[in-house]
N, C-alpha and C. Protein backbone atom coordinates (compact mmCIF):
# COMPACT_ATOMS: atom_id res chain seq x y z
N UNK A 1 -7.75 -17.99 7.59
CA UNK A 1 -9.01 -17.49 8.12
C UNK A 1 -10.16 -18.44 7.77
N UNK A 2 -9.97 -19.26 6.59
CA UNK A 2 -10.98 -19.63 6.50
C UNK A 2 -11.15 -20.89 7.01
N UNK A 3 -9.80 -21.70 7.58
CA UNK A 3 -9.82 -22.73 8.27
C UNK A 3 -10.00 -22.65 9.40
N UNK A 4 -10.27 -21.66 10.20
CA UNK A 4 -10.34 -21.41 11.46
C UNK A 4 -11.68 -20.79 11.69
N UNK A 5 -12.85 -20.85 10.27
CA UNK A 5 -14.08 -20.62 10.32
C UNK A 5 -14.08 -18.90 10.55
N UNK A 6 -13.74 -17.87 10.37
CA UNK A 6 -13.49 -16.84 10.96
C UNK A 6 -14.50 -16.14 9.85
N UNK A 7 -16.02 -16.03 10.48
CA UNK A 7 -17.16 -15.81 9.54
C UNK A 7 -17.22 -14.47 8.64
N UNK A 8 -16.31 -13.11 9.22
CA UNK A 8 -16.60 -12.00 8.54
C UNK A 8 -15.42 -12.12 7.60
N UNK A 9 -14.50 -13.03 7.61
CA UNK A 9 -13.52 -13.36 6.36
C UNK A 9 -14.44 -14.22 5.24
N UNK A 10 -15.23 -14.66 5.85
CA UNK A 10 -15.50 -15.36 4.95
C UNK A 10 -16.57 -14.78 4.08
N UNK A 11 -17.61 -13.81 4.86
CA UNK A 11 -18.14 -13.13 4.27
C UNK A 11 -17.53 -12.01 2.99
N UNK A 12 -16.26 -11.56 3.88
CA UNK A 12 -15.67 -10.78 3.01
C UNK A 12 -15.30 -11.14 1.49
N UNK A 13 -14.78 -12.34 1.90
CA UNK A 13 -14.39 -13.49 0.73
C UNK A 13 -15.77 -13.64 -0.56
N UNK A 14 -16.58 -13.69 -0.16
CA UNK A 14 -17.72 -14.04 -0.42
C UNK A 14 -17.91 -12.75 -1.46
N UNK A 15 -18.46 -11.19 -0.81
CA UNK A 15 -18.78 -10.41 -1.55
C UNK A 15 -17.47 -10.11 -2.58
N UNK A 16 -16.34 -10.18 -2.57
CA UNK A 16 -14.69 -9.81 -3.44
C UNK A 16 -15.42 -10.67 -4.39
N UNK A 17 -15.76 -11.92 -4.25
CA UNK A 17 -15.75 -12.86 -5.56
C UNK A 17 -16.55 -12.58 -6.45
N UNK A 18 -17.99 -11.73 -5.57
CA UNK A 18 -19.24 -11.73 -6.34
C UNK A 18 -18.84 -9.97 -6.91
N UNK A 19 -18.04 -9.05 -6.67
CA UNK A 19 -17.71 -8.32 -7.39
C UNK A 19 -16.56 -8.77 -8.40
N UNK A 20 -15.89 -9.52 -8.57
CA UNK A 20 -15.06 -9.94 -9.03
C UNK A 20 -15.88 -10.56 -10.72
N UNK A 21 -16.91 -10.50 -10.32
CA UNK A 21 -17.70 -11.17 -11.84
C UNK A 21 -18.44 -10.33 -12.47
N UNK A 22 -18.21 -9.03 -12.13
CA UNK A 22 -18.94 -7.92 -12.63
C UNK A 22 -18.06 -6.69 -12.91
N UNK A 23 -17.47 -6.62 -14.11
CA UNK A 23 -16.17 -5.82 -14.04
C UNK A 23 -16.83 -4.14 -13.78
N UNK A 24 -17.69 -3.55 -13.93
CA UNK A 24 -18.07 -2.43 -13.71
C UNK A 24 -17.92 -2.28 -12.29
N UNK A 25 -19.08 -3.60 -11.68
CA UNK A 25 -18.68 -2.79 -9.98
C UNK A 25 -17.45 -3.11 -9.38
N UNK A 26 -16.60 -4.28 -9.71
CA UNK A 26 -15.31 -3.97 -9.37
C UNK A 26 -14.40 -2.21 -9.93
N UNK A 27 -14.90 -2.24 -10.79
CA UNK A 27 -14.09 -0.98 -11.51
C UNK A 27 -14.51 0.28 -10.37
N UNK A 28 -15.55 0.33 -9.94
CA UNK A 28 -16.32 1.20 -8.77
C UNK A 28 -15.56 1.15 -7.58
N UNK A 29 -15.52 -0.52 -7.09
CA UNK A 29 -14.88 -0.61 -5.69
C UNK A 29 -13.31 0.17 -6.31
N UNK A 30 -12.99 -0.36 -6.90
CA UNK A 30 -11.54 0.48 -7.38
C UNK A 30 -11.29 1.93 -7.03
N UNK A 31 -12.39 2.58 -7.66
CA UNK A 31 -12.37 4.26 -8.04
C UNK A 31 -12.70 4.50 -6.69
N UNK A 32 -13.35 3.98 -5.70
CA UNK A 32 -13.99 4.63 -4.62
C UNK A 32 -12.91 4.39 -3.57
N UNK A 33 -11.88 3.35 -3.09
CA UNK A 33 -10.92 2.98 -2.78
C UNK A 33 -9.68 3.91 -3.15
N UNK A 34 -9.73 4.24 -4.70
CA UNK A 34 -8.63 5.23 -4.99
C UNK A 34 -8.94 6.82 -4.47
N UNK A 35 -10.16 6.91 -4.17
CA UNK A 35 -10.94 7.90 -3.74
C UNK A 35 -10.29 8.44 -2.46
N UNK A 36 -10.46 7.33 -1.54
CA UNK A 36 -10.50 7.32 -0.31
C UNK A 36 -8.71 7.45 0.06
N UNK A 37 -7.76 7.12 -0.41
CA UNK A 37 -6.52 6.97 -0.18
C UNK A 37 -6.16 8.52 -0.75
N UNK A 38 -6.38 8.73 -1.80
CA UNK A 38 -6.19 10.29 -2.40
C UNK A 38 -6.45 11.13 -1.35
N UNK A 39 -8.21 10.97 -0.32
CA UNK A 39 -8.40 12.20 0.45
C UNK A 39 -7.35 12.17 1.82
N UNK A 40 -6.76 10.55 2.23
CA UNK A 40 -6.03 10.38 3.14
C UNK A 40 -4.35 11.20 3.00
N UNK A 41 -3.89 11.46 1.76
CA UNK A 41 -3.07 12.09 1.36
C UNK A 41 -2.88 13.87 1.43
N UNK A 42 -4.20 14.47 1.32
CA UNK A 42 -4.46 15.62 1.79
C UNK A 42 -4.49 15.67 3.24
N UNK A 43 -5.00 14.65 4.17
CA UNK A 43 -4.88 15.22 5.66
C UNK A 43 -3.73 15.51 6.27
């Protein structure tokens, strides 16, 4: 993706890294992600 310039990968890429240096809000994206798969399990 990123050799093929494919800009919202790269964006994506971009914000992962900049949570990636902040272990709290990674720990967040985590919990809110585990969040979201848990309520997919009830439907």
């Amino acid at each position: 993706m990123f050799q093929i310039n494919d800009q919202s990968h790269i964006n994506a890429m971009t914000e992962m890294s900049k949570l990636m240096q902040n272990t709290d809000a990674m720990n967040q994206l985590f919990d809110a992600k585990k969040l979201e798969f848990t309520k997919l399990e009830d439907d």
